[in-house]
Protein backbone atom coordinates (compact mmCIF):
# COMPACT_ATOMS: atom_id res chain seq x y z
CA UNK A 1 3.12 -12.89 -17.90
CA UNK A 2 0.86 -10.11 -19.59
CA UNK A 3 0.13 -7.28 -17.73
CA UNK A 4 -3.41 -8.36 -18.00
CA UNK A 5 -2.89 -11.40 -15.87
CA UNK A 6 -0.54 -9.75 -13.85
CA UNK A 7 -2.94 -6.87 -13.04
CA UNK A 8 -5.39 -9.77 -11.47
CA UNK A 9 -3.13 -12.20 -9.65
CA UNK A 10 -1.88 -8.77 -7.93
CA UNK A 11 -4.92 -7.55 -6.85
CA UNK A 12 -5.32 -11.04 -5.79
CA UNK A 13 -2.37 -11.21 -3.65
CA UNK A 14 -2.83 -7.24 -2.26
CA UNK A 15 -6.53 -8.34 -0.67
CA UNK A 16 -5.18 -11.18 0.79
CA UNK A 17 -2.87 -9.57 2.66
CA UNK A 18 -4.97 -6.46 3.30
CA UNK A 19 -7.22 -9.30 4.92
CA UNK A 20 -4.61 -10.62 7.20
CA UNK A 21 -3.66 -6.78 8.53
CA UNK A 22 -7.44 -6.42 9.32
CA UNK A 23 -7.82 -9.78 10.58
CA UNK A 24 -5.01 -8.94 12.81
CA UNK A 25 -6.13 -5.98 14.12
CA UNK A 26 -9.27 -8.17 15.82
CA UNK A 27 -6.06 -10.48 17.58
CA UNK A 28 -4.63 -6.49 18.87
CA UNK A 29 -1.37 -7.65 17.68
CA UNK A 30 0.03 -8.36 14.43
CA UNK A 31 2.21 -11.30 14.35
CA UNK A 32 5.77 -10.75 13.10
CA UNK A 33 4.99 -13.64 10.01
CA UNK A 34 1.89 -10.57 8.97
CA UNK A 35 4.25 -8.23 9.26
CA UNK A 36 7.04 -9.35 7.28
CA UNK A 37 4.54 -10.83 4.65
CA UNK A 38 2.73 -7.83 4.07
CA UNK A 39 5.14 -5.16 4.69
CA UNK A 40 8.55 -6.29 3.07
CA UNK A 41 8.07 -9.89 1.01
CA UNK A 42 4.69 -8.84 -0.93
CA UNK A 43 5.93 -5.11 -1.37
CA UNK A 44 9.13 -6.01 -2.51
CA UNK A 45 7.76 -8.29 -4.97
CA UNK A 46 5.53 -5.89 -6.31
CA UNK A 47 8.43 -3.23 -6.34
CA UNK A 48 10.73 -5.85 -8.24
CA UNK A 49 7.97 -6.69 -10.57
CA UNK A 50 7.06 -2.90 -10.87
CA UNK A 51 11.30 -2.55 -11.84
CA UNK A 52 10.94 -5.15 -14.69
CA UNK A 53 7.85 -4.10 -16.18
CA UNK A 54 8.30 -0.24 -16.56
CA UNK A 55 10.66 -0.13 -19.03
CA UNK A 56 8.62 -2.64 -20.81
CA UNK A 57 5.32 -0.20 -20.54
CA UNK A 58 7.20 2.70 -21.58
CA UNK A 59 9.01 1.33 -25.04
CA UNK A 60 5.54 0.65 -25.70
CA UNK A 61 4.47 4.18 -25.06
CA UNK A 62 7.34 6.31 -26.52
CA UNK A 63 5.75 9.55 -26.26
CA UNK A 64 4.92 9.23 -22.36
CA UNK A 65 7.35 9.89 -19.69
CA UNK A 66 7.18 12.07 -16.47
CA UNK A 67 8.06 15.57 -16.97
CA UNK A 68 4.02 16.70 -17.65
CA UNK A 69 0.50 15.37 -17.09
CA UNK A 70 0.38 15.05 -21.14
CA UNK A 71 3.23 12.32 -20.79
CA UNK A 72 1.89 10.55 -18.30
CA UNK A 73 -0.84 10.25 -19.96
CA UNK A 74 0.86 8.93 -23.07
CA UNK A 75 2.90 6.38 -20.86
CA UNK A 76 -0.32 5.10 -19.46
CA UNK A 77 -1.75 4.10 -22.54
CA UNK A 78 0.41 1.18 -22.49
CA UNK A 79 -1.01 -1.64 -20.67
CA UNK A 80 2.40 -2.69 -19.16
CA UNK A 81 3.83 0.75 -17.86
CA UNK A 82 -0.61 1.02 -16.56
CA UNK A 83 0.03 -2.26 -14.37
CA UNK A 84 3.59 -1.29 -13.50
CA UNK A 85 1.84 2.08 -12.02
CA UNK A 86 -0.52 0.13 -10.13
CA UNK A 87 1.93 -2.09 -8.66
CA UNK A 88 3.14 0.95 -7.71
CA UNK A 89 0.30 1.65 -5.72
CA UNK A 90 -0.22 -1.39 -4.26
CA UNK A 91 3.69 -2.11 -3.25
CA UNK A 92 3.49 1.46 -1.12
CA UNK A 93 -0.07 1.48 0.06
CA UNK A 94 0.37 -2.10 1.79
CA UNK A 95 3.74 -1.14 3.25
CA UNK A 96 1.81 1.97 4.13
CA UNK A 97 -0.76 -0.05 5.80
CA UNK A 98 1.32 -2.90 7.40
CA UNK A 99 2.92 0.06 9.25
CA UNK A 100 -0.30 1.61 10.33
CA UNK A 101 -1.27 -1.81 11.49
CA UNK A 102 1.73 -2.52 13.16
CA UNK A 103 2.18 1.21 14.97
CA UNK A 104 -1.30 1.46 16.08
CA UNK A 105 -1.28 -2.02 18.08
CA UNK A 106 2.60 -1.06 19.45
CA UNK A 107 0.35 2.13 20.98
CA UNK A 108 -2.69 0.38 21.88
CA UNK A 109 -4.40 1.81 19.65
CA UNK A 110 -8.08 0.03 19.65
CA UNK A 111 -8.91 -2.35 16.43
CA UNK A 112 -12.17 -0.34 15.93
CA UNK A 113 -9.64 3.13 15.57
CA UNK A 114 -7.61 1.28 13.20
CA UNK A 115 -9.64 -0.15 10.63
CA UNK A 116 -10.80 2.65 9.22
CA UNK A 117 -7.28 3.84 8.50
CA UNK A 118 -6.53 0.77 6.95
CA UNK A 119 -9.94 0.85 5.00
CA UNK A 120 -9.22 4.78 3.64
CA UNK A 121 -5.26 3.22 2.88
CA UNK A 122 -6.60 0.93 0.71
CA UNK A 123 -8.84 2.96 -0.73
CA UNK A 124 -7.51 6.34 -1.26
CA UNK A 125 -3.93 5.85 0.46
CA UNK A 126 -2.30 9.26 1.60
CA UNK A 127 -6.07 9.90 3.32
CA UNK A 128 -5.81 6.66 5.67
CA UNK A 129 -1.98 7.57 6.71
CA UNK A 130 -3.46 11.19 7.53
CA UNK A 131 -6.65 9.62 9.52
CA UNK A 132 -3.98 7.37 11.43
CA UNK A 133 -1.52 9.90 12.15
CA UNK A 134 -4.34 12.14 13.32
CA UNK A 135 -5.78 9.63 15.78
CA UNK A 136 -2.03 8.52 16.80
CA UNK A 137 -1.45 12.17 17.60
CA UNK A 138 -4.35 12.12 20.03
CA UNK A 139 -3.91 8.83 21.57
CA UNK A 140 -0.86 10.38 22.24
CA UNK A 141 -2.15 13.49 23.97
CA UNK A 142 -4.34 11.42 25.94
CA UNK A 143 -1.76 9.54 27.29
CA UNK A 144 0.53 12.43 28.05
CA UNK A 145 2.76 10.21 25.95
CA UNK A 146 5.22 11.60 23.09
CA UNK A 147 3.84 11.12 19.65
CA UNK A 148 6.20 11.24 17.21
């Protein structure tokens, strides 16, 4: 498949199951089909797909590599190690989000508390895991419960 298509039927696949997390958040309890969907069978597929493409993307791009931004920047010029990088994303940002999902309704954590966290995951990743962690931390504290 070229990364072309690949880039779309993953983005494809990564909304639907961002869907189902936020869809499951209105049920305040995310079935263990969600959970397994969207945080092991669609990341892993991603992560195998991610392990096949790379060093595809970076024979096509054999000045880039990882040891400086300039690299990087070389290796992303090839379409294939570009999508393998955003499979990247996706793979650890849904995983990231299936557990946010799946932690905040263990705590009773309110749907309206959550969503947000799942919305800044998908967006800008590392910020929704802080935003969760934040309001887990102060659930916690309000219910004189352990939060770690």
């Amino acid at each position: 498949m070229n990364p072309t298509t690949l880039f779309s039927v993953s983005n494809l696949l990564a909304m639907v199951c961002w869907l189902a997390l936020a869809g499951s958040l209105f049920l305040m309890r995310i079935r263990p089909w969600t959970w397994r969907i969207t945080g092991l069978v669609v990341p892993a597929v991603f992560a195998a797909t991610y392990v096949l493409l790379l060093p595809r993307g970076m024979s096509e791009a054999p000045d880039g590599g990882f040891g400086s931004i300039d690299t990087v920047r070389a290796l992303f010029a090839s379409d294939s190690a570009l999508t393998a990088g955003w499979l990247h994303y996706l793979a650890f940002d849904l995983f990231v989000g299936t557990f946010i999902a799946r932690a905040g309704t263990e705590a009773r954590i309110p749907g309206v508390l959550l969503l947000p966290c799942l919305a800044l995951t998908f967006l800008f990743g590392p910020a929704g895991l802080l935003l969760f962690l934040i309001i887990r931390c102060v659930a916690g504290l309000f219910r004189g419960r352990e939060v770690v």
